[in-house]
Protein backbone atom coordinates (compact mmCIF):
# COMPACT_ATOMS: atom_id res chain seq x y z
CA UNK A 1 -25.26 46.20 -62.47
CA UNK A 2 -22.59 45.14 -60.42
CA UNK A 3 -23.55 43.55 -57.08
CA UNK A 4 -21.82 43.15 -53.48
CA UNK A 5 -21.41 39.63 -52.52
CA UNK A 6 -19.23 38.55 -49.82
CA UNK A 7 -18.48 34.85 -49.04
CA UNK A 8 -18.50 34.60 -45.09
CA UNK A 9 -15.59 31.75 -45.44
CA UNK A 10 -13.18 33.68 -47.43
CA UNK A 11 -11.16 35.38 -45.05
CA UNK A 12 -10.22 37.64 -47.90
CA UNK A 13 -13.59 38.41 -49.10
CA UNK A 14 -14.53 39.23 -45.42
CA UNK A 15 -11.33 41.41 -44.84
CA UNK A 16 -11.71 43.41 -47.90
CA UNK A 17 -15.66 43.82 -47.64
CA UNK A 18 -15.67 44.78 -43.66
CA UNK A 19 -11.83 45.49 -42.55
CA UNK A 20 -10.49 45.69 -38.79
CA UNK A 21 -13.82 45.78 -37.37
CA UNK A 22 -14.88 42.95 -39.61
CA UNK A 23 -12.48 40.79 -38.10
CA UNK A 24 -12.57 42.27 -34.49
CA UNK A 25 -16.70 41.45 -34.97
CA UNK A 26 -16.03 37.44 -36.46
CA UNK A 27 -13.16 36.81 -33.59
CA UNK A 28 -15.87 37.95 -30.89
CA UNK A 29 -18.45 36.20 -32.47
CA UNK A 30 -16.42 32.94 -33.13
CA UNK A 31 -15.34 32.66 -29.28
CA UNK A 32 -18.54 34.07 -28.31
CA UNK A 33 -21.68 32.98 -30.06
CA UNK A 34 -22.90 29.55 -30.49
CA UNK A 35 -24.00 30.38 -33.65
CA UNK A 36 -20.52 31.78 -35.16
CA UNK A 37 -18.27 28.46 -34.73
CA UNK A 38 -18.48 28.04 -38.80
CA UNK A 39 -16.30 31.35 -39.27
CA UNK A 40 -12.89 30.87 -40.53
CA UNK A 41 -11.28 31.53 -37.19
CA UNK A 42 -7.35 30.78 -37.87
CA UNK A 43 -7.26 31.52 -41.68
CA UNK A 44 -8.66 35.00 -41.26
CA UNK A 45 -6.59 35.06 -38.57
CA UNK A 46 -3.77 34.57 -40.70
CA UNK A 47 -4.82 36.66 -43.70
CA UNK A 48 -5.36 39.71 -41.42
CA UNK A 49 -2.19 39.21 -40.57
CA UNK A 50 -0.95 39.75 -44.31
CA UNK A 51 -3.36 42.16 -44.64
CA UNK A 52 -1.81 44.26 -41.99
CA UNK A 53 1.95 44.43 -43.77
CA UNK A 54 3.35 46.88 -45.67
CA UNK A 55 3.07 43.91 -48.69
CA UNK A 56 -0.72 43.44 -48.17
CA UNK A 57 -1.77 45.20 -51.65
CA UNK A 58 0.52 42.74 -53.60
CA UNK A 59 -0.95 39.93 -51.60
CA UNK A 60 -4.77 40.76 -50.56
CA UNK A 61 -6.38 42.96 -53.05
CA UNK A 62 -8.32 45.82 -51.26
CA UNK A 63 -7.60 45.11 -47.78
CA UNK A 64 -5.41 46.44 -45.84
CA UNK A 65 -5.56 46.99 -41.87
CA UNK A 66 -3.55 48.85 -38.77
CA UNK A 67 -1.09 46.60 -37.24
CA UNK A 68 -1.11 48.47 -34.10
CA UNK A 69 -4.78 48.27 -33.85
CA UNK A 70 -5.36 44.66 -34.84
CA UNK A 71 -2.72 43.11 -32.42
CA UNK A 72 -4.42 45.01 -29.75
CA UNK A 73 -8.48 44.66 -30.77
CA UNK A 74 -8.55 41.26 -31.70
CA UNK A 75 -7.08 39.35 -28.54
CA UNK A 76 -9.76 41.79 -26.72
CA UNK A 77 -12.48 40.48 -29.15
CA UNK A 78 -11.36 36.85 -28.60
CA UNK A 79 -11.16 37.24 -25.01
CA UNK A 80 -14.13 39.23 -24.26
CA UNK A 81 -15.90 36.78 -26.31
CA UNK A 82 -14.85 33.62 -24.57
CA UNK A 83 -16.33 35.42 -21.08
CA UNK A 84 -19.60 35.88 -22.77
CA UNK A 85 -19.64 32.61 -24.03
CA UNK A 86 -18.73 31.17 -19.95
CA UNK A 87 -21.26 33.44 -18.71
CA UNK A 88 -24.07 31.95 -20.89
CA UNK A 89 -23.33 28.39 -19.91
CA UNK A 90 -22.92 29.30 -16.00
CA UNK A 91 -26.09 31.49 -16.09
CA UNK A 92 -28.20 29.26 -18.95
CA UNK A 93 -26.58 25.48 -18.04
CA UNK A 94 -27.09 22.72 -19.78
CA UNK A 95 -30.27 23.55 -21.41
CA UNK A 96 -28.28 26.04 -23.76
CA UNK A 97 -27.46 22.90 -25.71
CA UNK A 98 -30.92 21.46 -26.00
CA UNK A 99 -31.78 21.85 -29.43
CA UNK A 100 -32.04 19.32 -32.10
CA UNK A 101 -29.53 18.17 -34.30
CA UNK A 102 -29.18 20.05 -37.48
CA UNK A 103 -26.97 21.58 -40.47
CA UNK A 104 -25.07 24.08 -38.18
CA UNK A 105 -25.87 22.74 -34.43
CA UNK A 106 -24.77 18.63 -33.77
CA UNK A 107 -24.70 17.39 -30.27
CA UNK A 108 -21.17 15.88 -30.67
CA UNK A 109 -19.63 19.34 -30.63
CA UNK A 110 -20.68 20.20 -27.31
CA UNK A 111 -19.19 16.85 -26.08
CA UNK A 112 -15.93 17.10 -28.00
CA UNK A 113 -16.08 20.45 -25.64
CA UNK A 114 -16.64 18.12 -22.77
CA UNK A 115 -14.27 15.69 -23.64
CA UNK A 116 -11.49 18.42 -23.98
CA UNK A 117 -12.11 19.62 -20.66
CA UNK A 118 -12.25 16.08 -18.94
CA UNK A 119 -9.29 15.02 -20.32
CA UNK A 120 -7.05 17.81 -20.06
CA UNK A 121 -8.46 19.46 -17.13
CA UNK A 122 -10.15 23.03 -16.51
CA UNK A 123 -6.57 25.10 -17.65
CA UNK A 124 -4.89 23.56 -19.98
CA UNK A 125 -8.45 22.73 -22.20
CA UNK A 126 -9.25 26.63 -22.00
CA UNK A 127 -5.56 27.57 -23.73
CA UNK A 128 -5.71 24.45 -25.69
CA UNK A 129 -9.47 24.71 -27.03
CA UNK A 130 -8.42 27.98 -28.78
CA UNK A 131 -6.57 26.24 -31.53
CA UNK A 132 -9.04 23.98 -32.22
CA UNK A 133 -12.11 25.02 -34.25
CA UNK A 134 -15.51 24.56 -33.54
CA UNK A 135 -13.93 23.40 -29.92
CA UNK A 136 -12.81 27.02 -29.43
CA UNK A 137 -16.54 28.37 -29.40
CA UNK A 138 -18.45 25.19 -27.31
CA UNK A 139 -15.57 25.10 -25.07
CA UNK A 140 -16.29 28.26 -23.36
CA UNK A 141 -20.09 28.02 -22.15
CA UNK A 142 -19.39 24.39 -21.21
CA UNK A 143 -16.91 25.69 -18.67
CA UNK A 144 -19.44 27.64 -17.57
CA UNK A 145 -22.28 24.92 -17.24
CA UNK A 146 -19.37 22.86 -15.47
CA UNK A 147 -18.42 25.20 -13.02
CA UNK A 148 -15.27 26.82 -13.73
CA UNK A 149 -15.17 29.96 -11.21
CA UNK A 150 -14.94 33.20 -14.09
CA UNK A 151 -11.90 34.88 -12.26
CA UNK A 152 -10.12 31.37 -12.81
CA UNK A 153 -11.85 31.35 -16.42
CA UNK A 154 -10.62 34.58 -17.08
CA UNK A 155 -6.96 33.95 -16.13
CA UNK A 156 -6.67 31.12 -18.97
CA UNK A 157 -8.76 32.85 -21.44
CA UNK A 158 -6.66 35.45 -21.35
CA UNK A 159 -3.31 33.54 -22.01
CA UNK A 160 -5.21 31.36 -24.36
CA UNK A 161 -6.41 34.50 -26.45
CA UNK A 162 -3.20 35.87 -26.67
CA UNK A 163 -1.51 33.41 -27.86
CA UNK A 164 -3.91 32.03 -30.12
CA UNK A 165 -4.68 36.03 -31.81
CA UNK A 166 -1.39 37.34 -31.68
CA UNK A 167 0.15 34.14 -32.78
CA UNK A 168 -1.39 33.28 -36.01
CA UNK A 169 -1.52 37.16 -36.76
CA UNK A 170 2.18 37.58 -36.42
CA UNK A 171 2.63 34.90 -38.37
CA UNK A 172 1.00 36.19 -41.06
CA UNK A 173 2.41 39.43 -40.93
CA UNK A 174 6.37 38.15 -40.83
CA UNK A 175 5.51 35.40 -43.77
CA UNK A 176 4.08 38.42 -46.28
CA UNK A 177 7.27 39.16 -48.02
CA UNK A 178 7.52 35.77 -48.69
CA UNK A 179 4.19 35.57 -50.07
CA UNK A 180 4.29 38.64 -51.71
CA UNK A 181 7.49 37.20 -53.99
CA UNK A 182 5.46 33.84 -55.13
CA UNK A 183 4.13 33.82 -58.29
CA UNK A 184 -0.18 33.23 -58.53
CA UNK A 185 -0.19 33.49 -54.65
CA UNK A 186 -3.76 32.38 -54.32
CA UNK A 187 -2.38 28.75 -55.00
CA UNK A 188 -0.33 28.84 -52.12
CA UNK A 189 -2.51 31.17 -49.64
CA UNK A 190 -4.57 27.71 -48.27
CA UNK A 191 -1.70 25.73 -47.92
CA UNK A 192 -0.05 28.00 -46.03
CA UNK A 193 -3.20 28.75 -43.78
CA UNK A 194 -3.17 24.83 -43.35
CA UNK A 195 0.37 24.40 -42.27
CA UNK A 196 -0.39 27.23 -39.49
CA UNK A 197 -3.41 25.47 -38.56
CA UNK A 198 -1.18 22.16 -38.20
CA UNK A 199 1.47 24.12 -35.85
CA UNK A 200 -1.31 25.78 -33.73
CA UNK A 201 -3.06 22.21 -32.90
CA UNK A 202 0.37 20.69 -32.22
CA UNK A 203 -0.29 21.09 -28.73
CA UNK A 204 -2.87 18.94 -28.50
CA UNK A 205 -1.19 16.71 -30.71
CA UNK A 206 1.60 16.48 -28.14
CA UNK A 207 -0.92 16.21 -24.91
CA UNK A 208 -2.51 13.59 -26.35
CA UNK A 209 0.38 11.50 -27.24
CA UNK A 210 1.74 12.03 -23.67
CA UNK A 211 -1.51 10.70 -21.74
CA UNK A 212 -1.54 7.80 -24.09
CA UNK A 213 1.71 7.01 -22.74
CA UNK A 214 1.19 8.09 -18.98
CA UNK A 215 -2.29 5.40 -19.63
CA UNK A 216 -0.25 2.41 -21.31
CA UNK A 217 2.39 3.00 -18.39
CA UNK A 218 -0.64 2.52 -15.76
CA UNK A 219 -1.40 -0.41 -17.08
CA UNK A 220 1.93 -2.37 -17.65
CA UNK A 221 1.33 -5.01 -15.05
CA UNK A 222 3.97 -5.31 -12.08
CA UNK A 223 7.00 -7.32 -12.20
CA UNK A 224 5.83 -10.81 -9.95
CA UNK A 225 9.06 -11.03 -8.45
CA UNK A 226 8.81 -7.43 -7.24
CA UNK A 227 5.21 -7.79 -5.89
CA UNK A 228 6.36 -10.84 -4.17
CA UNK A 229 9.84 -8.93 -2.53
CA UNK A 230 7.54 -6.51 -1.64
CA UNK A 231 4.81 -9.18 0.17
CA UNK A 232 7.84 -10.16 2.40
């Protein structure tokens, strides 16, 4: 007797098991939920993105989704999502972390959050928190239990989700002829999934790098023959 099993980390398995709304449903629940920062945010990201060209039965067997209806629904899901998640930290605060540490739930994840959000400020940590996961989902309510205003929330969440959605999607969906050419694709499929995870933290990558600098240039002591010119 054959039996339905679908692995909740295979972006393919989910795809092909629960389609558009599948994904729209994981997205929301990713950005949204505490409890849904182990989904496979980018990759499926990137698979439904295959999934939705015209190669996607040479590529991902059984799935195959609208275009026009996943680049619209799943920026809405990741947005929508990221307000809920705000709204539960401003309205719940900091006791919506209190739990003990765990399997799924550790403490440092909500301050890697914090950390994000100190060190790159309210705006930037928003757009930049999409593209990193686990960040991406404790991000959100810890904006909310600092005291981000949700109309200046929403502004960032909405550029963030765009970009991070639409982004990896299209990716996925211009790279499928490519993919569909390759020979015993499901070698390559996770390589390529990590290279796009690569590019979509590279913003960090590049913030980070720049207030290391901005920090070692604060601390270069001054010239003493300046200081003294200057004493005179």
């Amino acid at each position: 007797m054959d039996t339905l099993a679908v692995n909740v980390l295979d972006p393919g398995s989910l795809i092909a098991t629960f389609g558009l709304l599948g994904v729209v449903a994981i997205i929301f629940a990713e950005t949204g939920l505490l409890v849904g920062f182990f989904f496979p945010g980018d990759s499926l990201l990137f698979i439904a993105g295959v999934a939705a060209s015209p190669f996607a039965d040479k590529i991902v067997e059984g799935a195959h989704l609208n275009v026009a209806a996943l680049f619209i629904l799943t920026p809405i899901a990741a947005i929508a999502g990221a307000q809920l998640g705000h709204w539960f930290g401003a309205r719940y605060g900091r006791p919506l972390f209190d739990r003990p540490n765990s399997r799924l739930f550790k403490p440092e994840y909500v301050e890697k959050a914090e950390y994000y959000f100190a060190k790159f400020g309210p705006a930037k940590a928003v757009i930049l928190a999409r593209f990193i996961p686990i960040v991406r989902t404790f991000l959100n309510p810890v904006a909310g239990v600092l005291g981000m205003p949700a109309r200046q929330f929403l502004v960032y969440n909405v550029i963030g989700g765009l970009l991070w959605t639409d982004g990896i999607l299209l990716v996925g969906y211009l790279l499928a002829k490519q993919l569909s050419e390759v020979p015993n694709i499901d070698r390559y499929i996770l390589p390529a999934v990590a290279i796009i995870v690569l590019i979509s933290i590279s913003p960090i990558i590049v913030e980070i790098i720049r207030s290391r600098r901005h920090g070692k240039q604060a601390q270069v002591p001054a010239d003493p023959a300046d200081v003294s010119r200057h004493r005179r």
